[in-house]
Protein backbone atom coordinates (compact mmCIF):
# COMPACT_ATOMS: atom_id res chain seq x y z
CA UNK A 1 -8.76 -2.34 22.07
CA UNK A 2 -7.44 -1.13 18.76
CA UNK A 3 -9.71 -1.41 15.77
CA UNK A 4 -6.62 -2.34 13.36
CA UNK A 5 -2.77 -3.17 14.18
CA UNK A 6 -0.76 -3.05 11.03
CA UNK A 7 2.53 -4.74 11.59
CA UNK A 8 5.42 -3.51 9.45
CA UNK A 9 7.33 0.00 8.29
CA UNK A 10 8.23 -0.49 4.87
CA UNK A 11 6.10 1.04 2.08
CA UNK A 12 3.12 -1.22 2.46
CA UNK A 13 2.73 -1.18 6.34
CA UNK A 14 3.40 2.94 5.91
CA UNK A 15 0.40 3.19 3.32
CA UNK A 16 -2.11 1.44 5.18
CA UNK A 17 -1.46 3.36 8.07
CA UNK A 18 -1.77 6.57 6.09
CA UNK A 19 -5.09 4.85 4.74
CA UNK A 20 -6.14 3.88 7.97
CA UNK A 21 -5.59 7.55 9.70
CA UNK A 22 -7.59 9.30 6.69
CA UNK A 23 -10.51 7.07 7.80
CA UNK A 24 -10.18 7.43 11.35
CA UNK A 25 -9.30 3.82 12.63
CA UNK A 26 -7.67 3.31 15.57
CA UNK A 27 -4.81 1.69 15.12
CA UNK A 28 -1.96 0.44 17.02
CA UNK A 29 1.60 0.51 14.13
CA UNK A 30 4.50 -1.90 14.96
CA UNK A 31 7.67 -1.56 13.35
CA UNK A 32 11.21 -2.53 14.29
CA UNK A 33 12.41 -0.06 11.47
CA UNK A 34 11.26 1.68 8.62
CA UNK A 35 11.73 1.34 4.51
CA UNK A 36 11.99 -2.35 4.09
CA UNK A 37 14.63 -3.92 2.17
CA UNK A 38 14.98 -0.77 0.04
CA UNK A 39 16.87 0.65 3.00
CA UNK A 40 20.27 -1.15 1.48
CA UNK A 41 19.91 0.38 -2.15
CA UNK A 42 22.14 3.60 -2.79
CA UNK A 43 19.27 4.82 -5.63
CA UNK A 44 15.70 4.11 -5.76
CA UNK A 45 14.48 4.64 -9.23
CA UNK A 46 11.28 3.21 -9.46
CA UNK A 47 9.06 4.73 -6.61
CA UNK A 48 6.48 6.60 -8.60
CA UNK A 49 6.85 10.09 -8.41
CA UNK A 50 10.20 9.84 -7.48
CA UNK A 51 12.62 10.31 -9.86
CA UNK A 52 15.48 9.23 -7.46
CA UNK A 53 15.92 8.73 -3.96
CA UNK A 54 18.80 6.38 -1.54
CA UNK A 55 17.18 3.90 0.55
CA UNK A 56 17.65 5.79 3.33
CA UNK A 57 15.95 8.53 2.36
CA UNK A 58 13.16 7.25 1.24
CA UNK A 59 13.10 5.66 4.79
CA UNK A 60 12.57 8.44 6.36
CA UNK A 61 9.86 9.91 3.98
CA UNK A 62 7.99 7.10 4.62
CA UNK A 63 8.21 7.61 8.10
CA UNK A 64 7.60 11.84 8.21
CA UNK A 65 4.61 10.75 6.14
CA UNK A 66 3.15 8.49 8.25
CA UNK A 67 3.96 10.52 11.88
CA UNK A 68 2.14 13.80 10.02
CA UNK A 69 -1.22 12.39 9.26
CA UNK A 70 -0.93 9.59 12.73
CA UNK A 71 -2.46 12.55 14.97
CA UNK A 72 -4.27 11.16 17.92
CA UNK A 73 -5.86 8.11 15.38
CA UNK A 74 -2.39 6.11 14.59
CA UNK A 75 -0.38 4.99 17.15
CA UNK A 76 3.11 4.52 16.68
CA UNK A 77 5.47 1.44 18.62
CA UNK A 78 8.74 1.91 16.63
CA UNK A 79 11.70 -0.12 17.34
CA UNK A 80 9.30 -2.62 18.59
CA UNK A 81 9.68 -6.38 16.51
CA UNK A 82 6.70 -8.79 16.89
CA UNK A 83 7.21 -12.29 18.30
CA UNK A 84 3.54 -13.42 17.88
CA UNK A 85 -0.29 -13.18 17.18
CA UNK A 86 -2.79 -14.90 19.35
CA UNK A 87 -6.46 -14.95 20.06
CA UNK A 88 -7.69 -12.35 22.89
CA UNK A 89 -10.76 -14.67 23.06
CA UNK A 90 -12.75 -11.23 22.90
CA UNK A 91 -13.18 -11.53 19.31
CA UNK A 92 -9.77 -9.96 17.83
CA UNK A 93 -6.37 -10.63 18.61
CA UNK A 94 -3.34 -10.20 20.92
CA UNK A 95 -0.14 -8.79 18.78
CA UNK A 96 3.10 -9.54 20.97
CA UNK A 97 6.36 -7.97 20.70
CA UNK A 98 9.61 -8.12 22.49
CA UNK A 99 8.79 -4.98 24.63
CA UNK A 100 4.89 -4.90 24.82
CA UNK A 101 1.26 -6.17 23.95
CA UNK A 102 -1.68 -4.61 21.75
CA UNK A 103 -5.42 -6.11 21.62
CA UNK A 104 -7.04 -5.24 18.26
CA UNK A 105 -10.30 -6.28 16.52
CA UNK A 106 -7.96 -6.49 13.37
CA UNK A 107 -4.35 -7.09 11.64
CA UNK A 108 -2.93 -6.49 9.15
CA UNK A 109 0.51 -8.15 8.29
CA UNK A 110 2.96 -6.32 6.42
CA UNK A 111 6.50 -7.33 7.23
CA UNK A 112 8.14 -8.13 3.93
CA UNK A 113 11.00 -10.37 3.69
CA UNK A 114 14.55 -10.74 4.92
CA UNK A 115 17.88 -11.47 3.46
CA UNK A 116 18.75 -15.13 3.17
CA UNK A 117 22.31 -15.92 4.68
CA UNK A 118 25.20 -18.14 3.40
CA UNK A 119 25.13 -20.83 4.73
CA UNK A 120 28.63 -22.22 3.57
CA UNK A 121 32.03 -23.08 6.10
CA UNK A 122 33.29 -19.74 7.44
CA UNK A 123 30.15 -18.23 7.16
CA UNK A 124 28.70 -17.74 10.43
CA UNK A 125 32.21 -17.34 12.23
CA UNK A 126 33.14 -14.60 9.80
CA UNK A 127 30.16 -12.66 9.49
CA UNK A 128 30.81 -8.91 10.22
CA UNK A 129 34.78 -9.83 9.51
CA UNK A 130 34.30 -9.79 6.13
CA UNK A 131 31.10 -10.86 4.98
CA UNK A 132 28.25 -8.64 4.78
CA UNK A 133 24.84 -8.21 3.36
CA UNK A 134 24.77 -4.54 2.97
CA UNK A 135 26.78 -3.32 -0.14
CA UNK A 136 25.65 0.11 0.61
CA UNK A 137 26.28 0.41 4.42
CA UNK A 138 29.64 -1.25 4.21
CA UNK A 139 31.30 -0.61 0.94
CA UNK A 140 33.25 2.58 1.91
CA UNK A 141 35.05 -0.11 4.53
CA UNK A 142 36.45 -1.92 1.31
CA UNK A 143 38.18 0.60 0.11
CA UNK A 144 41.15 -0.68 -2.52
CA UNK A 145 40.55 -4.17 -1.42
CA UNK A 146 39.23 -6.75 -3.75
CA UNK A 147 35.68 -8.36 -2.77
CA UNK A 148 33.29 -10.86 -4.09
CA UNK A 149 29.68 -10.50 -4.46
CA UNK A 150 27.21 -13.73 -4.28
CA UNK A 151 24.39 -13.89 -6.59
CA UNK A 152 23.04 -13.01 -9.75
CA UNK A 153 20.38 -11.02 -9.78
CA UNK A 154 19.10 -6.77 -9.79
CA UNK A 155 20.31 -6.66 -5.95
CA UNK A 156 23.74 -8.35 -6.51
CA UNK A 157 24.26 -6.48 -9.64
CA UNK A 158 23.48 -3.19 -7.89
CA UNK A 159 25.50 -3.56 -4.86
CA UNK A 160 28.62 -4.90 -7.30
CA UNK A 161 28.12 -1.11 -9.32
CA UNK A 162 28.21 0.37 -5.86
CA UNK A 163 31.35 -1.34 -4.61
CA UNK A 164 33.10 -0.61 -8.00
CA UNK A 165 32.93 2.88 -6.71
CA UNK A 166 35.23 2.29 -3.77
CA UNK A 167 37.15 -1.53 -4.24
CA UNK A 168 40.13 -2.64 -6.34
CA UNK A 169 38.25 -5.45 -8.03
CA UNK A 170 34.72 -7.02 -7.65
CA UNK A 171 34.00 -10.87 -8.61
CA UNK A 172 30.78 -11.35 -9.01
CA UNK A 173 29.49 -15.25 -8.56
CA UNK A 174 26.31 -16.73 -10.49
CA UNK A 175 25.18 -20.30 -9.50
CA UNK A 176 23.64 -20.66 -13.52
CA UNK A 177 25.00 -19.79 -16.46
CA UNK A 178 22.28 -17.08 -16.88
CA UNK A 179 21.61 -13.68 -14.81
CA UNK A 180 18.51 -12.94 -13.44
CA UNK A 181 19.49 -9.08 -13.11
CA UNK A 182 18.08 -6.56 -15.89
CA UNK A 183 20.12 -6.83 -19.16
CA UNK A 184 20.96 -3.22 -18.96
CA UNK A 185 22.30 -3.33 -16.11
CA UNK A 186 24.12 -6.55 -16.43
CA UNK A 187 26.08 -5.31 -19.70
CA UNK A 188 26.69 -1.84 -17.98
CA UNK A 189 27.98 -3.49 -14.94
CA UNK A 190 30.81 -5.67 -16.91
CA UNK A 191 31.53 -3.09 -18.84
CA UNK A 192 33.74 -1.67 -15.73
CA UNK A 193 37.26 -2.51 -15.51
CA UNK A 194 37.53 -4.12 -12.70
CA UNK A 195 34.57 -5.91 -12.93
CA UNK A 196 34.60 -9.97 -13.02
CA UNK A 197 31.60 -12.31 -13.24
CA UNK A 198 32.19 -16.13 -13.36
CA UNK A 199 28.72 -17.97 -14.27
CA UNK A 200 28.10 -21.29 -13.14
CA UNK A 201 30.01 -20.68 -9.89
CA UNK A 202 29.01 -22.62 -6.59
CA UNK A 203 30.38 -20.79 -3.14
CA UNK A 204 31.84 -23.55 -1.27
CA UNK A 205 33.95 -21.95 1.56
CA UNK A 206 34.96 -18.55 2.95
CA UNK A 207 38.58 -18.69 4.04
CA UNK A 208 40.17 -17.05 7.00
CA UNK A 209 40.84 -16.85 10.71
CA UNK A 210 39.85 -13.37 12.30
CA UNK A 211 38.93 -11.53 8.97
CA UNK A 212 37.88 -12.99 5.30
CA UNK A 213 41.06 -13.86 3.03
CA UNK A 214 39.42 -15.76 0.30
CA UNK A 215 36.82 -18.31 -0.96
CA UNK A 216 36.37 -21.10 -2.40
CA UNK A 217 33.93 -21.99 -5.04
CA UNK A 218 33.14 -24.82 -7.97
CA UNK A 219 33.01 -23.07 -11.39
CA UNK A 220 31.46 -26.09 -13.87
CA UNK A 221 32.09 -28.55 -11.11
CA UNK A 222 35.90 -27.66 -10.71
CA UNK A 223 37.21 -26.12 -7.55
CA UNK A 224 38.82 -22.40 -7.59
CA UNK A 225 40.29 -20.42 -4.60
CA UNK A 226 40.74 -16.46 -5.22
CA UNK A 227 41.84 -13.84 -2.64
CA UNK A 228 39.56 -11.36 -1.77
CA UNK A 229 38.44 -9.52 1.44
CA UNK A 230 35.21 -9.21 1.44
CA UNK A 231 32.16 -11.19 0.95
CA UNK A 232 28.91 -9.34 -0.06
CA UNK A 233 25.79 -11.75 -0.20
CA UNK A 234 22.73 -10.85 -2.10
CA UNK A 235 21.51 -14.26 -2.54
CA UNK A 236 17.34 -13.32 -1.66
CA UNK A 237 15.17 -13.14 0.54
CA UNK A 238 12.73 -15.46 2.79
CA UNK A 239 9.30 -13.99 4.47
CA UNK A 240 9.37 -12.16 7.77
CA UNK A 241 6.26 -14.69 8.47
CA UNK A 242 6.99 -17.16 11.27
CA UNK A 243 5.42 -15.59 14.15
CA UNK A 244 2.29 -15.43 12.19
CA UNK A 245 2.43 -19.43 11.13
CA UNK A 246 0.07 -20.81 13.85
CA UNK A 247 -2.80 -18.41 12.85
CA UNK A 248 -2.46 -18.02 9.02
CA UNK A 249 -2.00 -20.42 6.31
CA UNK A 250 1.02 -20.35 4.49
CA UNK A 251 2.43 -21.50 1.22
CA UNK A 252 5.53 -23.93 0.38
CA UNK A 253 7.73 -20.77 0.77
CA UNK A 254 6.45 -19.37 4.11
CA UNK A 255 4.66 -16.85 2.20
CA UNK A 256 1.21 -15.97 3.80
CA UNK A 257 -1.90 -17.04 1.14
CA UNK A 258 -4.02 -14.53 0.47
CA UNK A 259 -7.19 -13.52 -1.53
CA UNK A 260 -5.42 -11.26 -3.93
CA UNK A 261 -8.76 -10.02 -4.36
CA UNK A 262 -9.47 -8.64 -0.81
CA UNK A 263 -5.66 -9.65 0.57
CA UNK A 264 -7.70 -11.56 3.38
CA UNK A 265 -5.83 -14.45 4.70
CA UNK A 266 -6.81 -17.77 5.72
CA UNK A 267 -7.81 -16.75 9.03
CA UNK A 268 -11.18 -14.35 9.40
CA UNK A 269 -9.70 -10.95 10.67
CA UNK A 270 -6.09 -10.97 9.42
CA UNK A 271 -5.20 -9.49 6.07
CA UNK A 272 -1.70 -9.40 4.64
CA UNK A 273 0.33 -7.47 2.07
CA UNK A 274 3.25 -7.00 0.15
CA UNK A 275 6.84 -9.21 0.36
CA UNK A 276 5.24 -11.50 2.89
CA UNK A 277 2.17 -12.67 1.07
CA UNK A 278 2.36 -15.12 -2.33
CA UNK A 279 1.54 -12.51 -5.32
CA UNK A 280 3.40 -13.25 -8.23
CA UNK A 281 5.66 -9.70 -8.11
CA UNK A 282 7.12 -7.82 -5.56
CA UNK A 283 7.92 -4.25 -5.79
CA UNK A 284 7.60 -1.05 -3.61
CA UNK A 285 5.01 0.19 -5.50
CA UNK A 286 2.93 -2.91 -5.66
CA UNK A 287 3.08 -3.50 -2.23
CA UNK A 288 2.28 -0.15 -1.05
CA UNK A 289 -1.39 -0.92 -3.42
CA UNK A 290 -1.89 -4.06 -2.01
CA UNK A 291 -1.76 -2.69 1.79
CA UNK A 292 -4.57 -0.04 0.34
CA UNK A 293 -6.54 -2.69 -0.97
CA UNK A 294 -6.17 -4.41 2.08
CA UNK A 295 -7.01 -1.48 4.59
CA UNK A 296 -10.26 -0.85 2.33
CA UNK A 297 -11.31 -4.08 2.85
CA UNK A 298 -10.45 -3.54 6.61
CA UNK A 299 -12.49 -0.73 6.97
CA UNK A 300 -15.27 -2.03 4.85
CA UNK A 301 -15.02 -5.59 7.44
CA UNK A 302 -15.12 -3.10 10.57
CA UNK A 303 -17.66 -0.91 9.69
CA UNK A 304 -20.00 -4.34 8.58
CA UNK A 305 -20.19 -5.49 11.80
């Protein structure tokens, strides 16, 4: 039996296993992938000590960091996604995934959030024809076409400056008449040519048979049709929490409650940090701190007993 199995591979599951190797728990580390949402931005300007870095990148520091200090204390099950956390009635737990089984005295829970999906006509039938969530993995494939992005805030107005770099036009939808993206980069993002934003906009169908052709939308309550070819959706994100629901408390947003002074959970020997839990901010580097917090408290917990 493990002493600890941290669940997660974006910068808060990566720092409590760093955490957890320096103190010489045994731990079991799940991950389907590494880098978290940040995987999808072109340039990462706010990881501390960083002064720039893609996604990607940064992806795979995380992970080189983590595989040089794992040594015989860390154990690493990448590529692995967990389905669900049950009592081992031996006084820990049983972590599931979709290829294998760990036992551990403890877990820790750090698996962010995902991308929420349109949910409009045409948008499950034309996903990967068209629409995509991934400005920075697909724009290249845009290339003098005109697209629409969906949303309003730093992640739509990021993916729109990427795609300016590649497309013929971008249209940029907001559902209110304000943006929730930085002011900076809202008024350096219009500033571009062929850059359109329409506030006030409601998506209300994507058009086409094999590939996207258009969409349809309500702008003040009237409806609009414009031609584009591709749909990029960066309209949040939703907490990579359900197969953790039955064992942990959660709030009205599926966000795991925790005691933001330990990051315990509800449940006695599960801790949680980062996207997944309900703090009040998320960011990298905040959730990377909380998952420290968290693994000193799990060490502290262990070592009490």
């Amino acid at each position: 039996m493990y002493d600890l199995a941290i669940i997660g591979g974006g910068p808060a599951g990566v720092a409590a296993g760093v955490y957890a190797s320096r103190k010489r728990l045994k731990t079991v580390f799940v991950t389907r992938d590494w880098g978290g949402q940040s995987t999808v931005s072109a340039d990462v300007q706010n990881w501390i000590g960083t002064v720039s870095i893609s996604g990607l990148d940064l992806a795979q520091k995380l992970e080189e960091h983590l595989r040089a200090y794992a040594a015989d204390v860390v154990t690493i099950a990448a590529g692995e996604e967990v389905t669900k956390i049950t009592d081992n009635k031996k006084g820990g737990f049983r972590v599931a995934t979709d290829q294998n089984s760990y036992e551990a005295k403890t877990v820790l829970i750090t698996t962010g959030s995902h991308r929420r999906k349109l949910t409009v006509p045409g948008a499950d039938r034309l996903e990967h024809k068209g629409i995509t969530y991934c400005a920075s993995c697909d724009g290249p494939l845009f290339t003098d076409l005109d697209v629409a992005v969906i949303g309003g805030g730093n992640a739509a107005f990021e993916a729109a400056a990427q795609l300016l770099a590649y497309t013929k036009s971008v249209t940029l939808l907001n559902r209110s008449a304000e943006f929730r993206a930085d002011p900076v980069t809202v008024k350096k993002v219009l500033a571009h040519p062929k850059m359109k934003a329409v506030t006030n906009a409601e998506l209300v169908e994507v058009k086409g048979e094999t590939s996207v052709t258009g969409i349809v939308f309500k702008e003040n309550g009237v409806a609009k049709e414009i031609v584009v070819q591709g749909v990029f959706a960066e309209i949040g994100s939703l907490p990579t929490t359900e197969f953790a629901a039955s064992l942990v408390e959660l709030d009205e947003y599926k966000r795991i409650k925790i005691d933001p002074w330990t990051q315990r959970t509800s449940r006695k020997g599960i801790w949680a940090a980062g996207d997944c839990t309900n703090i009040k901010y998320h960011q990298n580097n905040i959730a990377a701190g909380d998952a420290v917090r968290a693994l000193e408290d799990v060490y502290i917990s262990i070592n009490a007993k």
